[in-house]
PDB file of N, CA and C in Angstrom:
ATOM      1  N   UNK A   1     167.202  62.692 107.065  1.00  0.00           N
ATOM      2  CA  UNK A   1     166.606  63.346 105.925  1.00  0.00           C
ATOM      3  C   UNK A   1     165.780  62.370 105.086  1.00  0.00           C
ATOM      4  N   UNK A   2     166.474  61.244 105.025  1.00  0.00           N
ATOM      5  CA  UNK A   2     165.595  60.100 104.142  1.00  0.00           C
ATOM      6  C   UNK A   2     163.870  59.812 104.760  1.00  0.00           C
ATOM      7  N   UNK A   3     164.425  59.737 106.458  1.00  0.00           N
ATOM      8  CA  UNK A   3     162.796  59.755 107.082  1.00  0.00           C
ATOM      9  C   UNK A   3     161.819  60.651 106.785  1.00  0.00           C
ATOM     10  N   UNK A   4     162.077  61.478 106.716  1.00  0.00           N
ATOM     11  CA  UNK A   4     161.382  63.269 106.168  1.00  0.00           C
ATOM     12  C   UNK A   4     160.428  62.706 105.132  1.00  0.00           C
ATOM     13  N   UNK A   5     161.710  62.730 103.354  1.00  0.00           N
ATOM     14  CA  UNK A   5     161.258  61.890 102.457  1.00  0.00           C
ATOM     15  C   UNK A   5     159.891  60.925 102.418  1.00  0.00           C
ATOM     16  N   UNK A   6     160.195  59.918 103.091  1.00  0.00           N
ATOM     17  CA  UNK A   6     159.138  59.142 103.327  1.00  0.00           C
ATOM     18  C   UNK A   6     158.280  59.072 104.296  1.00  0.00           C
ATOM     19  N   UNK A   7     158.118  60.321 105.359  1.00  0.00           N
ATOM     20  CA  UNK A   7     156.507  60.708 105.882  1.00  0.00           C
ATOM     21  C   UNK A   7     156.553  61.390 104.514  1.00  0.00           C
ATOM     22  N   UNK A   8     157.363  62.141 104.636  1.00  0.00           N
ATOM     23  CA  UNK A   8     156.039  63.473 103.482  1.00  0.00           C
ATOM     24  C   UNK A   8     155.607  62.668 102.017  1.00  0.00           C
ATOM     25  N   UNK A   9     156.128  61.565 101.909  1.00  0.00           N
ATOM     26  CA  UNK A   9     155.636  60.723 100.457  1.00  0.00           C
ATOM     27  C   UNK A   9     154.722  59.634 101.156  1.00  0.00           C
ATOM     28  N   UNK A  10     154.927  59.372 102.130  1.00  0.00           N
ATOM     29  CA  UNK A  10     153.541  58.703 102.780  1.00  0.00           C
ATOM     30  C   UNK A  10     152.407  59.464 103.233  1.00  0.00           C
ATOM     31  N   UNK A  11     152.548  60.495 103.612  1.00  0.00           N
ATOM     32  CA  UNK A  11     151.209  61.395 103.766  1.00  0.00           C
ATOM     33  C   UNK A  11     150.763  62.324 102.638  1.00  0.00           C
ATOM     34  N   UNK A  12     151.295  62.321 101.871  1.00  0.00           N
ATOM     35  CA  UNK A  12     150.888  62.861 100.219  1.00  0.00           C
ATOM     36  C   UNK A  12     150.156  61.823  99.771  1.00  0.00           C
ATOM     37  N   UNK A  13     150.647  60.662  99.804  1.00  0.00           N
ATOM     38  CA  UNK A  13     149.803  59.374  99.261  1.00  0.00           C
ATOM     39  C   UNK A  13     149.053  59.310  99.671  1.00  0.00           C
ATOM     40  N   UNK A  14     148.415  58.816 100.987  1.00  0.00           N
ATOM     41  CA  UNK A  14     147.445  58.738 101.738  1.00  0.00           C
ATOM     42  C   UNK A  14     146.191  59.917 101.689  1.00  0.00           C
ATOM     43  N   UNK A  15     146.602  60.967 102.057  1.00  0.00           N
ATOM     44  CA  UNK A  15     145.617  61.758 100.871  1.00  0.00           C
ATOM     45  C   UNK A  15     145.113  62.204  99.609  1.00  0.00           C
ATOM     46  N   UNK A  16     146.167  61.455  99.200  1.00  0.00           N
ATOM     47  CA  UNK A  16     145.445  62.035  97.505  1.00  0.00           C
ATOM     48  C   UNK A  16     145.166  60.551  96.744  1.00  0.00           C
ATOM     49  N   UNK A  17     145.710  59.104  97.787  1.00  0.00           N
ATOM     50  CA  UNK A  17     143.993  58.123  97.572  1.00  0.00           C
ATOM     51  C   UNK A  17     142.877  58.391  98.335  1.00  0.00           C
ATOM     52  N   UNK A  18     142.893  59.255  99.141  1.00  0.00           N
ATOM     53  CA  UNK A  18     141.797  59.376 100.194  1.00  0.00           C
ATOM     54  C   UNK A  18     141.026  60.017  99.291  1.00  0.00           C
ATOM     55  N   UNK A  19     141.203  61.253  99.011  1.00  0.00           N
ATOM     56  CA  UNK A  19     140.554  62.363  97.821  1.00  0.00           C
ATOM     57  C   UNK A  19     140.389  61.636  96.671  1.00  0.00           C
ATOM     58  N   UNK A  20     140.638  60.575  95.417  1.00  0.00           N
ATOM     59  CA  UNK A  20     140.527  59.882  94.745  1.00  0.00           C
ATOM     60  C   UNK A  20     139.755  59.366  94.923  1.00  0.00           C
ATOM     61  N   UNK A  21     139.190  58.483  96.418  1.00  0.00           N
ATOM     62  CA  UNK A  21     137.919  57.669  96.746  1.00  0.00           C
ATOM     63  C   UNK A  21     137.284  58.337  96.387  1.00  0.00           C
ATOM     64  N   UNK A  22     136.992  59.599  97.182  1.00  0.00           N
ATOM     65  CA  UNK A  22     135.852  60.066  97.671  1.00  0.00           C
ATOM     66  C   UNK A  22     135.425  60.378  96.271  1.00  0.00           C
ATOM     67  N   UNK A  23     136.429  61.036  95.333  1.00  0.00           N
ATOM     68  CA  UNK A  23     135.635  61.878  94.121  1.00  0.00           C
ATOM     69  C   UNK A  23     135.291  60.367  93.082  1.00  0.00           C
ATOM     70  N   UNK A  24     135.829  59.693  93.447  1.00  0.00           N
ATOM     71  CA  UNK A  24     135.141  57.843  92.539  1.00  0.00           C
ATOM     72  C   UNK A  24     133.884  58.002  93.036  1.00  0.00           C
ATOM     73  N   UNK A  25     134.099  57.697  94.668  1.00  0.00           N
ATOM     74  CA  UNK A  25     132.397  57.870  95.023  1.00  0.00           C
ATOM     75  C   UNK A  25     131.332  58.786  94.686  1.00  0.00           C
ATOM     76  N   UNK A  26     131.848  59.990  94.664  1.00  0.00           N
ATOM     77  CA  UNK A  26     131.335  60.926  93.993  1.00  0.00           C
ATOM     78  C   UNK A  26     130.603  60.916  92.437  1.00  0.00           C
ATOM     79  N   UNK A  27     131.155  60.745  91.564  1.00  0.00           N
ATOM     80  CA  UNK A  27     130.755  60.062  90.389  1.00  0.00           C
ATOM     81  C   UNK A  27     130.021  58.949  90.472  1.00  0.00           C
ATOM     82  N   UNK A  28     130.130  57.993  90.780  1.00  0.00           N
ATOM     83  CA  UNK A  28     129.631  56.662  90.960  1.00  0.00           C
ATOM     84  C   UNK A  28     128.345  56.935  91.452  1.00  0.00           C
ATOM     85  N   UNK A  29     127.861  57.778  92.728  1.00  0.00           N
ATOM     86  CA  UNK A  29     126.564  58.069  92.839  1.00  0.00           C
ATOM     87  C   UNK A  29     125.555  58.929  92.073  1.00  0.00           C
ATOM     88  N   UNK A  30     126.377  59.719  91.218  1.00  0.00           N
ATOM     89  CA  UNK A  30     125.470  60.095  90.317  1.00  0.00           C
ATOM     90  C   UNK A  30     125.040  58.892  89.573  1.00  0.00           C
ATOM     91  N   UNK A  31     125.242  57.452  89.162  1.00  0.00           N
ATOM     92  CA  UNK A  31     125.143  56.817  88.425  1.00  0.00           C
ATOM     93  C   UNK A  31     123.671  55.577  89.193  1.00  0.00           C
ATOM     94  N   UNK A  32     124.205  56.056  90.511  1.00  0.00           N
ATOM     95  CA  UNK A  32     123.077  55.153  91.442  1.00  0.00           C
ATOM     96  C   UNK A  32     121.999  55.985  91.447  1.00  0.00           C
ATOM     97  N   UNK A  33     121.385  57.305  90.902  1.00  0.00           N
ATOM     98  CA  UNK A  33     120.185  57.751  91.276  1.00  0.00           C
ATOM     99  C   UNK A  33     119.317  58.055  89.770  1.00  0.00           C
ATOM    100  N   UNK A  34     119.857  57.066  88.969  1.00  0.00           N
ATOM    101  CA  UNK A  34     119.841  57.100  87.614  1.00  0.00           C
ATOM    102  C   UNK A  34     118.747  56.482  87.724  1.00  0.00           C
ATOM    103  N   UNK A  35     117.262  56.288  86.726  1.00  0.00           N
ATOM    104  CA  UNK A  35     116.402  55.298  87.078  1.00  0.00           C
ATOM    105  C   UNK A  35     116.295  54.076  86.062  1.00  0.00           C
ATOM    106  N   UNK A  36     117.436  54.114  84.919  1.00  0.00           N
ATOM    107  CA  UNK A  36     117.587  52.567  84.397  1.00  0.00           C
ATOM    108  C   UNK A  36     118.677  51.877  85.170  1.00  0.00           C
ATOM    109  N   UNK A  37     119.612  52.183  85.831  1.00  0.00           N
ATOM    110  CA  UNK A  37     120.558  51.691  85.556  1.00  0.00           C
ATOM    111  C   UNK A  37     120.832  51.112  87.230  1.00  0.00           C
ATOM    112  N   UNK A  38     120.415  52.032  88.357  1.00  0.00           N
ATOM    113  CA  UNK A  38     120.759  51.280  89.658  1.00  0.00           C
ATOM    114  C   UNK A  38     119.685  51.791  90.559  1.00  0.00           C
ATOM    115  N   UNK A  39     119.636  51.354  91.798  1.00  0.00           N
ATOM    116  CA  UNK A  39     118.702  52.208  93.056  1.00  0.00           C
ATOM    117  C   UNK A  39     120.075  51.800  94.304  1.00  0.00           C
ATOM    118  N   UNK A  40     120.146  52.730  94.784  1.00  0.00           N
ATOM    119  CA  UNK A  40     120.585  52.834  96.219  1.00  0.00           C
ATOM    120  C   UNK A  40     119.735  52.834  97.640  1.00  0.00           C
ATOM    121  N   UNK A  41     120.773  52.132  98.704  1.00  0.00           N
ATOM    122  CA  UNK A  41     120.227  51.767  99.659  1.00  0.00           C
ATOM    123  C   UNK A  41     119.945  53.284 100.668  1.00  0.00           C
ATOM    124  N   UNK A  42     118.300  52.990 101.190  1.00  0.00           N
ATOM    125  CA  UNK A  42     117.753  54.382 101.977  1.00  0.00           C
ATOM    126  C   UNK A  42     118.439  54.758 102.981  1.00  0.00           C
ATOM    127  N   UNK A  43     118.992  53.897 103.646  1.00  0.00           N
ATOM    128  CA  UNK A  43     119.465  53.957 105.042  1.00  0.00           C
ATOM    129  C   UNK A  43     121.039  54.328 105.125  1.00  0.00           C
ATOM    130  N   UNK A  44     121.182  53.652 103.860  1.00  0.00           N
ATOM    131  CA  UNK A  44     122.899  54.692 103.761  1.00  0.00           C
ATOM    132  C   UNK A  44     123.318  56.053 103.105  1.00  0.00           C
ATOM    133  N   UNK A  45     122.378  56.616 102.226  1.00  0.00           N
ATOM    134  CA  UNK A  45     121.962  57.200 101.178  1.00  0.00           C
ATOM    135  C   UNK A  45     122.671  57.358  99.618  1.00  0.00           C
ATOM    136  N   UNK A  46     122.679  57.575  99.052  1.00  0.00           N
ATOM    137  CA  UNK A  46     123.256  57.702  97.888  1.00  0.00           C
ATOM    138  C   UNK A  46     124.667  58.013  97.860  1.00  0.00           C
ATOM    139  N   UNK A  47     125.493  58.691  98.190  1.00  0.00           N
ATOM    140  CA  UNK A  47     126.937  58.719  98.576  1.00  0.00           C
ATOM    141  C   UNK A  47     127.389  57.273  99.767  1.00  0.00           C
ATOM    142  N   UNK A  48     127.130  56.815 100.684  1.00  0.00           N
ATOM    143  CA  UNK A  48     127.431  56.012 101.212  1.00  0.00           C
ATOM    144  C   UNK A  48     127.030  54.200 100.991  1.00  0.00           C
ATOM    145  N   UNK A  49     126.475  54.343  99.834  1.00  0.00           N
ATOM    146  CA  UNK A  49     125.666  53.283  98.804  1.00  0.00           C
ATOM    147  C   UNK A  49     126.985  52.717  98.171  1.00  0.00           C
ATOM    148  N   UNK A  50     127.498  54.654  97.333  1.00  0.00           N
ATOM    149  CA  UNK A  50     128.836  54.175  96.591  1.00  0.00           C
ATOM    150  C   UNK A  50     129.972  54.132  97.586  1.00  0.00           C
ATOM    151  N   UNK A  51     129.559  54.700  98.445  1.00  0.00           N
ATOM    152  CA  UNK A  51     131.020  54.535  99.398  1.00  0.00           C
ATOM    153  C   UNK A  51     131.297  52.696  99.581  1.00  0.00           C
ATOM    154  N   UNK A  52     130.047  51.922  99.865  1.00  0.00           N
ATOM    155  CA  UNK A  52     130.326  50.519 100.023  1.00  0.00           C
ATOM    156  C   UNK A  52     130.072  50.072  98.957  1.00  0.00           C
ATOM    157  N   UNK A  53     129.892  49.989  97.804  1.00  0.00           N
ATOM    158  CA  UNK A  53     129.871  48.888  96.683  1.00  0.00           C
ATOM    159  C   UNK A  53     131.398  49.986  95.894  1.00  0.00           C
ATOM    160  N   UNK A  54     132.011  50.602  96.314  1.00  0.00           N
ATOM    161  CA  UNK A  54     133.860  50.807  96.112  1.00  0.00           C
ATOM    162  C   UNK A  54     134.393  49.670  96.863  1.00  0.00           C
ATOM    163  N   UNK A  55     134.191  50.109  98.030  1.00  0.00           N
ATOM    164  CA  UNK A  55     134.247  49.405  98.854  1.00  0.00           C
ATOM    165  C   UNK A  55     135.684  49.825 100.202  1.00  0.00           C
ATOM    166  N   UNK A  56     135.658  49.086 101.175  1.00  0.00           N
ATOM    167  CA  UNK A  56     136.973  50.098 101.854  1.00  0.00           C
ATOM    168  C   UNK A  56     138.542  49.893 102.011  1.00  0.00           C
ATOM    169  N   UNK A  57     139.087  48.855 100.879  1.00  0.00           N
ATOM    170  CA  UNK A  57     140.418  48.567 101.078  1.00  0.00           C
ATOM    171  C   UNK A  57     141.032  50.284 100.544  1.00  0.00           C
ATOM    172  N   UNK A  58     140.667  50.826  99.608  1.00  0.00           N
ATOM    173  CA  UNK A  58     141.485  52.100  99.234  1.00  0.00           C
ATOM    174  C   UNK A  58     141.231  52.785 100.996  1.00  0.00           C
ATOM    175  N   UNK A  59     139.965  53.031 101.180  1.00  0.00           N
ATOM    176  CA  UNK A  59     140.310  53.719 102.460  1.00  0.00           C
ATOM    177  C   UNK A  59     141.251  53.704 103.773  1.00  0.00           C
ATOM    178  N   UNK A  60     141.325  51.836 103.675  1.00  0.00           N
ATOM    179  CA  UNK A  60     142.207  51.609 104.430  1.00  0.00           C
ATOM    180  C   UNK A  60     143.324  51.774 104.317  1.00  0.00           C
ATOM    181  N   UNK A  61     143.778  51.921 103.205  1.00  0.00           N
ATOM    182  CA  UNK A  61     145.104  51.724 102.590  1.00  0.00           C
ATOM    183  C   UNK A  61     145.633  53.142 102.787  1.00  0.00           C
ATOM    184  N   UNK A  62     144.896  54.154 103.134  1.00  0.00           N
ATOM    185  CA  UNK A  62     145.400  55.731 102.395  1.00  0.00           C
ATOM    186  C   UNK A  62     145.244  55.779 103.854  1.00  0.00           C
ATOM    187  N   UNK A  63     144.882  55.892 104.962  1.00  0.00           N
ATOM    188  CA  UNK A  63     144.876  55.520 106.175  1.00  0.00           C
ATOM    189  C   UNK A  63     146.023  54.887 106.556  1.00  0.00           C
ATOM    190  N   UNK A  64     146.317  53.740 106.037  1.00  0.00           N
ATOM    191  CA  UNK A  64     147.828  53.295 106.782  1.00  0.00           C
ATOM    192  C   UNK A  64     148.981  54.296 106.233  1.00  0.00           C
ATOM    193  N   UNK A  65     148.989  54.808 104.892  1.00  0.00           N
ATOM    194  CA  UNK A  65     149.821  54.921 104.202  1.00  0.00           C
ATOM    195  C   UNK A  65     150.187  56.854 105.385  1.00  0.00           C
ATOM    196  N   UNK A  66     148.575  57.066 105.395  1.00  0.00           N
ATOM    197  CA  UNK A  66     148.825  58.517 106.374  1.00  0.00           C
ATOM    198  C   UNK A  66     149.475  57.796 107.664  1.00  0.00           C
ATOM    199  N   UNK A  67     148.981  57.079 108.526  1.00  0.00           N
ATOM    200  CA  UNK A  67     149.568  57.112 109.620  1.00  0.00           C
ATOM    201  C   UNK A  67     151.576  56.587 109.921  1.00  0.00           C
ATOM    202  N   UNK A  68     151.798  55.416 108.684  1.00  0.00           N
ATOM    203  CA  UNK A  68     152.937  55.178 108.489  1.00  0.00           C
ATOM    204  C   UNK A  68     153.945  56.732 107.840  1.00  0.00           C
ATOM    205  N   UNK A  69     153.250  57.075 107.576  1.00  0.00           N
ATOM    206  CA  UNK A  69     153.721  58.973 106.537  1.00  0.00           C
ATOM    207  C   UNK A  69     154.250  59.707 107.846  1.00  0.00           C
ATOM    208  N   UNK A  70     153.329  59.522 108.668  1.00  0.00           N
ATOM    209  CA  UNK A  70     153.355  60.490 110.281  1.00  0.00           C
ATOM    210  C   UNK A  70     154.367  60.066 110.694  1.00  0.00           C
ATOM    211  N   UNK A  71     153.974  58.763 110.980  1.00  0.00           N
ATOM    212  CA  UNK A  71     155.231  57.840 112.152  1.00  0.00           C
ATOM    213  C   UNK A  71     156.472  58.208 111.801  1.00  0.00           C
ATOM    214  N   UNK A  72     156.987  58.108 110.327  1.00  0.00           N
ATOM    215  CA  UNK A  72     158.334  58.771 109.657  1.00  0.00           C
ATOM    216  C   UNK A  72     158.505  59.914 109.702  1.00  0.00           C
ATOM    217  N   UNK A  73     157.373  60.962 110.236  1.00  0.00           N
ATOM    218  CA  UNK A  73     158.175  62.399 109.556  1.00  0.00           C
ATOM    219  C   UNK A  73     158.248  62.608 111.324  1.00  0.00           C
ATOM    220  N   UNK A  74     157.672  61.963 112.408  1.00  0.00           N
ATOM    221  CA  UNK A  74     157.990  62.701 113.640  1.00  0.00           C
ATOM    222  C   UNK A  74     159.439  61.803 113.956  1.00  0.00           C
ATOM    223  N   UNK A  75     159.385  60.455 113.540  1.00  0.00           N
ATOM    224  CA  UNK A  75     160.797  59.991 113.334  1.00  0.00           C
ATOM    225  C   UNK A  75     162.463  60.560 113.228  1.00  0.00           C
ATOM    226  N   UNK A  76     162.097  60.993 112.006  1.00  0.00           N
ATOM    227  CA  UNK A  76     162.633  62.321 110.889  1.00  0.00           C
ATOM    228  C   UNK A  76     162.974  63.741 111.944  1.00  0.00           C
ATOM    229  N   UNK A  77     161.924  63.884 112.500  1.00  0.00           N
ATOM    230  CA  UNK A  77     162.130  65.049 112.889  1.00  0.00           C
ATOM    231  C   UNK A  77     162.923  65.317 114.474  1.00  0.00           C
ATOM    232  N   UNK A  78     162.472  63.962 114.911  1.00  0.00           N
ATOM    233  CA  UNK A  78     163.172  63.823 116.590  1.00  0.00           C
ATOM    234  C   UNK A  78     165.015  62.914 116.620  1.00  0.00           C
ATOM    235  N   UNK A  79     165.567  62.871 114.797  1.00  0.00           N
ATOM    236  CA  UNK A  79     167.009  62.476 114.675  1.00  0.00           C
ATOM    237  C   UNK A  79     167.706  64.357 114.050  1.00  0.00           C
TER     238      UNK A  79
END
């Protein structure tokens, strides 16, 4: 039961920093198409500008935190 616990609190986490990035990034690019304040790169476009100057440790992190979340709840589920 404790394994359960901690997939389902590791895969709650992992998405709701995942969703947290994205809506940072989200905001943040409205701020890059501003014309005092920044310009973003063409080739990545304006969302993927802010996706890398965030940068990707949160992504990674909400990523491990999902796949370690999984590993416990099929854990969990095969005792």
């Amino acid at each position: 039961m404790k394994k359960l616990i901690i997939g389902g609190t590791g895969v709650l986490s992992g998405v709701i920093l995942f969703g947290m990035t994205l809506i940072a990034a989200a905001v943040y690019s409205l701020y890059l198409t501003a014309p005092d304040i920044g310009s973003y790169d063409t080739n990545l476009g304006v969302f993927g500008t802010a996706l890398k100057e965030i940068g990707n440790i949160p992504l990674i992190i909400s990523l491990l935190l999902f796949i370690v979340g999984v590993f416990y709840l099929i854990k969990g589920i095969k005792e």
